[in-house]
C-alpha atoms as a PDB file:
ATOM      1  CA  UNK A   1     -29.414  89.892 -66.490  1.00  0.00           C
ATOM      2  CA  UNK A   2     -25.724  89.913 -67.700  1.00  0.00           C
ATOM      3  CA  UNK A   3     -23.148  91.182 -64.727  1.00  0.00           C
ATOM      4  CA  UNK A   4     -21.920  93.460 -67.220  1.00  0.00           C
ATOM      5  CA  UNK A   5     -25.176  94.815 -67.535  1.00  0.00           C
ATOM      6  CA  UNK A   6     -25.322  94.795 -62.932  1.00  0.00           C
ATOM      7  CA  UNK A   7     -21.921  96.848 -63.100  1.00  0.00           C
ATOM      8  CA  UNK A   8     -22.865  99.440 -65.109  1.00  0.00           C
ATOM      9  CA  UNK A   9     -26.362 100.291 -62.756  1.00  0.00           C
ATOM     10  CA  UNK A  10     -24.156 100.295 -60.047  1.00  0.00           C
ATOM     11  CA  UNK A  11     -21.555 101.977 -61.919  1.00  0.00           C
ATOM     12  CA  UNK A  12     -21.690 105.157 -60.493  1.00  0.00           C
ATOM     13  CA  UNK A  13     -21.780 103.898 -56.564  1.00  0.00           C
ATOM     14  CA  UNK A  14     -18.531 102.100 -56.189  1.00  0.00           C
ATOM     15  CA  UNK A  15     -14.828 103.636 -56.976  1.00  0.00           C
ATOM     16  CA  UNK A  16     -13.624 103.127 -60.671  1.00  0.00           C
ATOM     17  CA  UNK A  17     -10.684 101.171 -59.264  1.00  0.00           C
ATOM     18  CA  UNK A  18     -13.468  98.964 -56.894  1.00  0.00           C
ATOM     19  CA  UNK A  19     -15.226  98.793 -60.359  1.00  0.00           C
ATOM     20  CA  UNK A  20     -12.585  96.579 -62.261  1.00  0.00           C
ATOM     21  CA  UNK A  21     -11.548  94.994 -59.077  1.00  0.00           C
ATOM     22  CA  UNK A  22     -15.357  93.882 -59.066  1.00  0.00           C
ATOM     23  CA  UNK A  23     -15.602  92.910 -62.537  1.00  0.00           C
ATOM     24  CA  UNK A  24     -12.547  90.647 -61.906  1.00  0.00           C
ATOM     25  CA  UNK A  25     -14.712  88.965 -59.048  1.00  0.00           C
ATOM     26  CA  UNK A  26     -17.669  88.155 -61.208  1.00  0.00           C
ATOM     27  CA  UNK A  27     -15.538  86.612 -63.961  1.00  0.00           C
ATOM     28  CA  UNK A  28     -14.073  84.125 -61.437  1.00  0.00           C
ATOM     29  CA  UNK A  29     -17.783  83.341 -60.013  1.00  0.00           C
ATOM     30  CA  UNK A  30     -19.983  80.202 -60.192  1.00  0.00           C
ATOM     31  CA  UNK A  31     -23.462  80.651 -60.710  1.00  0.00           C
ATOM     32  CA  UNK A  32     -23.196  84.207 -62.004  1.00  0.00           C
ATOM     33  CA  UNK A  33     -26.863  84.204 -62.613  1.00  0.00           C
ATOM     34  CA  UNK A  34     -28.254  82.844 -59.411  1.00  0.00           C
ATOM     35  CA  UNK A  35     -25.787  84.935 -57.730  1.00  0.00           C
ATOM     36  CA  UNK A  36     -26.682  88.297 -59.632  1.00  0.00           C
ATOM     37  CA  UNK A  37     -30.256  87.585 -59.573  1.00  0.00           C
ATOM     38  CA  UNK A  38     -29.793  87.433 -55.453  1.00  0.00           C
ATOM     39  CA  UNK A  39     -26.846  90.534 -55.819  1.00  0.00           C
ATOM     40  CA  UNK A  40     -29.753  92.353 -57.412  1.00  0.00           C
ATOM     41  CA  UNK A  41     -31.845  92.838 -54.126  1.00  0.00           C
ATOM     42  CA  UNK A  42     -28.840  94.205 -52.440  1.00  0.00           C
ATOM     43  CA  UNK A  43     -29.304  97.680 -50.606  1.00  0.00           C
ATOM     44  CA  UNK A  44     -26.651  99.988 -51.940  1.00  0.00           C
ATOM     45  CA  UNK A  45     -26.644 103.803 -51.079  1.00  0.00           C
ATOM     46  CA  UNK A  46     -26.347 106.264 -53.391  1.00  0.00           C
ATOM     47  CA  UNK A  47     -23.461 108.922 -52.998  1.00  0.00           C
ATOM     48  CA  UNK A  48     -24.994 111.867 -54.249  1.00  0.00           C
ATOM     49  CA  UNK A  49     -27.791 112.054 -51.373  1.00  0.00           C
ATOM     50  CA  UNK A  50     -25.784 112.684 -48.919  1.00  0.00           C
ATOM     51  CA  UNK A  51     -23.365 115.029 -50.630  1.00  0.00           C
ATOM     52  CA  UNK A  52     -26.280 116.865 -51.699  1.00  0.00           C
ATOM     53  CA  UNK A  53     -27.955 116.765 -48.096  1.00  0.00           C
ATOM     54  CA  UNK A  54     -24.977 118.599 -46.541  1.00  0.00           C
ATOM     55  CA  UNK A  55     -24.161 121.430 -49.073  1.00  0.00           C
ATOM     56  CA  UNK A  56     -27.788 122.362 -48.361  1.00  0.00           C
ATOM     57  CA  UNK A  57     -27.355 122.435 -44.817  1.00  0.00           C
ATOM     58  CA  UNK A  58     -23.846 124.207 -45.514  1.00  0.00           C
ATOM     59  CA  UNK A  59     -25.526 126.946 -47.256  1.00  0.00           C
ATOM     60  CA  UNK A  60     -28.250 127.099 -44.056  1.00  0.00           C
ATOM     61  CA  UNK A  61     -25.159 127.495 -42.071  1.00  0.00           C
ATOM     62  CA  UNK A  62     -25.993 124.173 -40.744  1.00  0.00           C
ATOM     63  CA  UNK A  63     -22.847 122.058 -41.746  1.00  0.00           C
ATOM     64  CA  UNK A  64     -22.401 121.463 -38.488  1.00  0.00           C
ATOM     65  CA  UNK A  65     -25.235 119.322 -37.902  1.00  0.00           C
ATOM     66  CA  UNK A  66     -22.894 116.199 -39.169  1.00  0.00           C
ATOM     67  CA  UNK A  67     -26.095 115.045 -41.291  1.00  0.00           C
ATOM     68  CA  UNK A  68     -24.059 113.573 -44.005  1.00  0.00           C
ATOM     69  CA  UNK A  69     -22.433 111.081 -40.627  1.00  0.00           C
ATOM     70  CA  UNK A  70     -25.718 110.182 -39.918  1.00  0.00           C
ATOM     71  CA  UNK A  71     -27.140 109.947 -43.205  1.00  0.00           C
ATOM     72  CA  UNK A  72     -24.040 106.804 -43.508  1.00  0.00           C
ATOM     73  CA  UNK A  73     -25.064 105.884 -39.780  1.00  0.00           C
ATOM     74  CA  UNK A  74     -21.214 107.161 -38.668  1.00  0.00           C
ATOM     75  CA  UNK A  75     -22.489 108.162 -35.685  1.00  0.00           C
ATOM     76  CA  UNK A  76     -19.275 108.427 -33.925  1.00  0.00           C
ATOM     77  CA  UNK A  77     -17.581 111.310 -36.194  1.00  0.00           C
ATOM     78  CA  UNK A  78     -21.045 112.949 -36.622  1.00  0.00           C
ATOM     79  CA  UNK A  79     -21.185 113.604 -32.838  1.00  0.00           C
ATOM     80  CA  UNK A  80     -17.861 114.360 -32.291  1.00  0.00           C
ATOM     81  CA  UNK A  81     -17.934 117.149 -35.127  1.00  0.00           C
ATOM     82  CA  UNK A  82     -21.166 118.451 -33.423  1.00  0.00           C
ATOM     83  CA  UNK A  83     -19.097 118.416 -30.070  1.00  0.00           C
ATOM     84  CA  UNK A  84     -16.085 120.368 -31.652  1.00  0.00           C
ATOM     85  CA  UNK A  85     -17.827 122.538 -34.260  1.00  0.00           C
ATOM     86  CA  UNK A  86     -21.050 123.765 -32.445  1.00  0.00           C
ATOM     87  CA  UNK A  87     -19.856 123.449 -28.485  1.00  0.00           C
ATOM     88  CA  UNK A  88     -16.633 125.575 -28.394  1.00  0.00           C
ATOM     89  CA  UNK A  89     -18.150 127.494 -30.886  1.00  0.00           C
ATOM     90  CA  UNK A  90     -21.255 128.915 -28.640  1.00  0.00           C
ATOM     91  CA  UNK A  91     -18.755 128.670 -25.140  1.00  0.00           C
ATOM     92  CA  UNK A  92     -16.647 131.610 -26.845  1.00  0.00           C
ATOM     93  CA  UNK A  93     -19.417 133.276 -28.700  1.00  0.00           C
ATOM     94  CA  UNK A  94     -21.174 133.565 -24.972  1.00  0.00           C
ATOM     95  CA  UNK A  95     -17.647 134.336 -23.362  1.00  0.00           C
ATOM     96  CA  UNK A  96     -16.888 136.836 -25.405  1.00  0.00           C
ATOM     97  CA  UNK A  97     -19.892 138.542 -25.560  1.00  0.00           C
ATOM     98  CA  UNK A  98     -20.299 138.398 -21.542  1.00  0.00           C
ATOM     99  CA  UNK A  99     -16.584 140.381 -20.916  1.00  0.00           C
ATOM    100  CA  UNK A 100     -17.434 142.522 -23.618  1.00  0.00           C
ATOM    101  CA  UNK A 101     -19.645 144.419 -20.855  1.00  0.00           C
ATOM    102  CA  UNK A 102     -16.896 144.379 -18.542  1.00  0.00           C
ATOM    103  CA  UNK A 103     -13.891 146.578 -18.668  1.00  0.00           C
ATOM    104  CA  UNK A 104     -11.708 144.188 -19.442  1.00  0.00           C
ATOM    105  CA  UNK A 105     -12.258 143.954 -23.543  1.00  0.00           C
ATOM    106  CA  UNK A 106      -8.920 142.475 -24.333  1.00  0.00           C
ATOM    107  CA  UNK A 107     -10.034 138.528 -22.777  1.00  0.00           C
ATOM    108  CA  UNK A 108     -13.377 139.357 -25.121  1.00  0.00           C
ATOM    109  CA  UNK A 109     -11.259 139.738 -28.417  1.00  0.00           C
ATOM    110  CA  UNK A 110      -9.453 136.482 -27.271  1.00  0.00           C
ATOM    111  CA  UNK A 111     -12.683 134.650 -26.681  1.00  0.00           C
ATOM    112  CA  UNK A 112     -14.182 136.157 -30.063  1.00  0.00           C
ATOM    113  CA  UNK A 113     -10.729 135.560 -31.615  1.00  0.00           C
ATOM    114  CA  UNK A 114     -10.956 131.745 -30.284  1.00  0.00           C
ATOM    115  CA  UNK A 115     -14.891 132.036 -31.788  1.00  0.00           C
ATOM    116  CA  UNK A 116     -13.189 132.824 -35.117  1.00  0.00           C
ATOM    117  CA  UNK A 117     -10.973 129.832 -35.174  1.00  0.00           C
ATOM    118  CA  UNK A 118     -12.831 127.141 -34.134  1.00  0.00           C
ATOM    119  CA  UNK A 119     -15.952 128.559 -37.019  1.00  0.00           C
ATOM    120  CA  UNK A 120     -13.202 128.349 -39.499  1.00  0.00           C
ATOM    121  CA  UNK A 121     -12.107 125.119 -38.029  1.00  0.00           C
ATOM    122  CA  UNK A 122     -15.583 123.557 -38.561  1.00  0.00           C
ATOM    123  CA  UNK A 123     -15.996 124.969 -42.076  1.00  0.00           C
ATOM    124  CA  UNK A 124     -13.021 123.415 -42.764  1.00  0.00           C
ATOM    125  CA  UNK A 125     -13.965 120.083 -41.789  1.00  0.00           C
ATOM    126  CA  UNK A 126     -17.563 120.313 -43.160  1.00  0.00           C
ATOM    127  CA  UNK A 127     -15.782 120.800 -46.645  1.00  0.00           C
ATOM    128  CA  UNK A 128     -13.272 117.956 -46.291  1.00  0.00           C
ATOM    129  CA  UNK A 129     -16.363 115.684 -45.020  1.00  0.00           C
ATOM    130  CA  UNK A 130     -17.734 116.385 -48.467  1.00  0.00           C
ATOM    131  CA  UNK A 131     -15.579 114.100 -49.921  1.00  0.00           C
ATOM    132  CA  UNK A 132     -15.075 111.929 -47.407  1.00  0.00           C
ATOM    133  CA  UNK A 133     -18.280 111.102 -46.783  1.00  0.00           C
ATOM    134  CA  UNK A 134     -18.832 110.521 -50.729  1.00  0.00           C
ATOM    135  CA  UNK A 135     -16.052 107.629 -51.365  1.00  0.00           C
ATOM    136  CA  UNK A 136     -16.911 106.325 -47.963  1.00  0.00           C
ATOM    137  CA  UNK A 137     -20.085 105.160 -48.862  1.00  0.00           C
ATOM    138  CA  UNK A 138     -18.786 103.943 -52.257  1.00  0.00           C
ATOM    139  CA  UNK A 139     -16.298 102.017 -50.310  1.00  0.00           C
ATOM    140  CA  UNK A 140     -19.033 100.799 -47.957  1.00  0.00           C
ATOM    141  CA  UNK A 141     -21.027 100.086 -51.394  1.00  0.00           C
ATOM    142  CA  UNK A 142     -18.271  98.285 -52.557  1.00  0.00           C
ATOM    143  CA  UNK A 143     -17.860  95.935 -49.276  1.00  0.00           C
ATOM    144  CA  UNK A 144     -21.030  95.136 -49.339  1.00  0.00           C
ATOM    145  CA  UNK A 145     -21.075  93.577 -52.873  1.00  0.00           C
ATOM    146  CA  UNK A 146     -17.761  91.793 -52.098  1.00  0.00           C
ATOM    147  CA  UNK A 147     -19.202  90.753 -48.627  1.00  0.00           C
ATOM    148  CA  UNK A 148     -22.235  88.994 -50.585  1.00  0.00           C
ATOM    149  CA  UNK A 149     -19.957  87.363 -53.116  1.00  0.00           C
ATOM    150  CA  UNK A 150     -17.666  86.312 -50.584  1.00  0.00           C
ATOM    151  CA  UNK A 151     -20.866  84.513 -48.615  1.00  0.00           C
ATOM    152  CA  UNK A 152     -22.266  83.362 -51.814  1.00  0.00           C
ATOM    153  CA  UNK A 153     -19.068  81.168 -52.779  1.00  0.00           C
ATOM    154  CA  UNK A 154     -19.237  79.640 -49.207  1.00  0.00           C
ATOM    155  CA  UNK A 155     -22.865  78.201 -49.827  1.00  0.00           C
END
């Protein structure tokens, strides 16, 4: 298999800039065959999956679930936007909904008012996540393949 023939199957799961910056890598390698036939086996992930995976749960009103994070095992951002989408979300929703009983309805429009924000504040970030999430796993795609050449060379 020509690396010509590599880059364009993995064409569509690195950055266009990563993509020239790559082909400028396997010019300057040794062994370009034993190298791509071991480059080959390499576990890249695809960047649509994920995308896909959380406009579906965006449209289930689910974006806050972080499943895109996970999906790229970024575990840390995933659970902090489940912390700060869903938790304040359901504090003011309760809040609000508890004074609204009582006769004091002006802290319930705060709390519902504070409801409003942080919801808008998590669609927000579900949207920017979108594409995020998508050129961080072609930048993770992309270290990996450098990562391999770079080990290759030392053997």
């Amino acid at each position: 298999m020509d690396y010509n023939v590599f880059l364009l199957n993995i064409q569509d799961k690195i950055n266009q800039e990563d993509f020239f910056n790559l082909k400028l890598k396997f010019e300057q390698l040794q062994n370009k065959k034993e190298a791509l036939s071991n480059l080959v086996f390499l576990r890249l992930q695809d960047p649509i999956k994920p995308l896909i995976m959380s406009i579906i749960c965006g449209f289930l009103s689910l974006g806050w679930l972080a499943i895109d994070r996970f999906m790229i095992k970024d575990y840390a951002l995933g659970i902090l936007r489940i912390i700060l989408s869903l938790f304040p979300c359901v504090l003011f929703l309760i809040l609000g909904i508890s004074y609204e009983n009582d006769s004091n309805s002006d802290i319930s429009e705060i709390f519902f008012g504070l409801f409003g924000i942080f919801l808008l504040l998590g669609i927000i970030w579900w949207g920017v996540d979108l594409f995020l999430v998508y050129k961080k796993i072609k930048k993770q795609n992309y270290n990996k393949i450098i990562e391999f050449i770079f080990n290759y060379q030392k053997i």
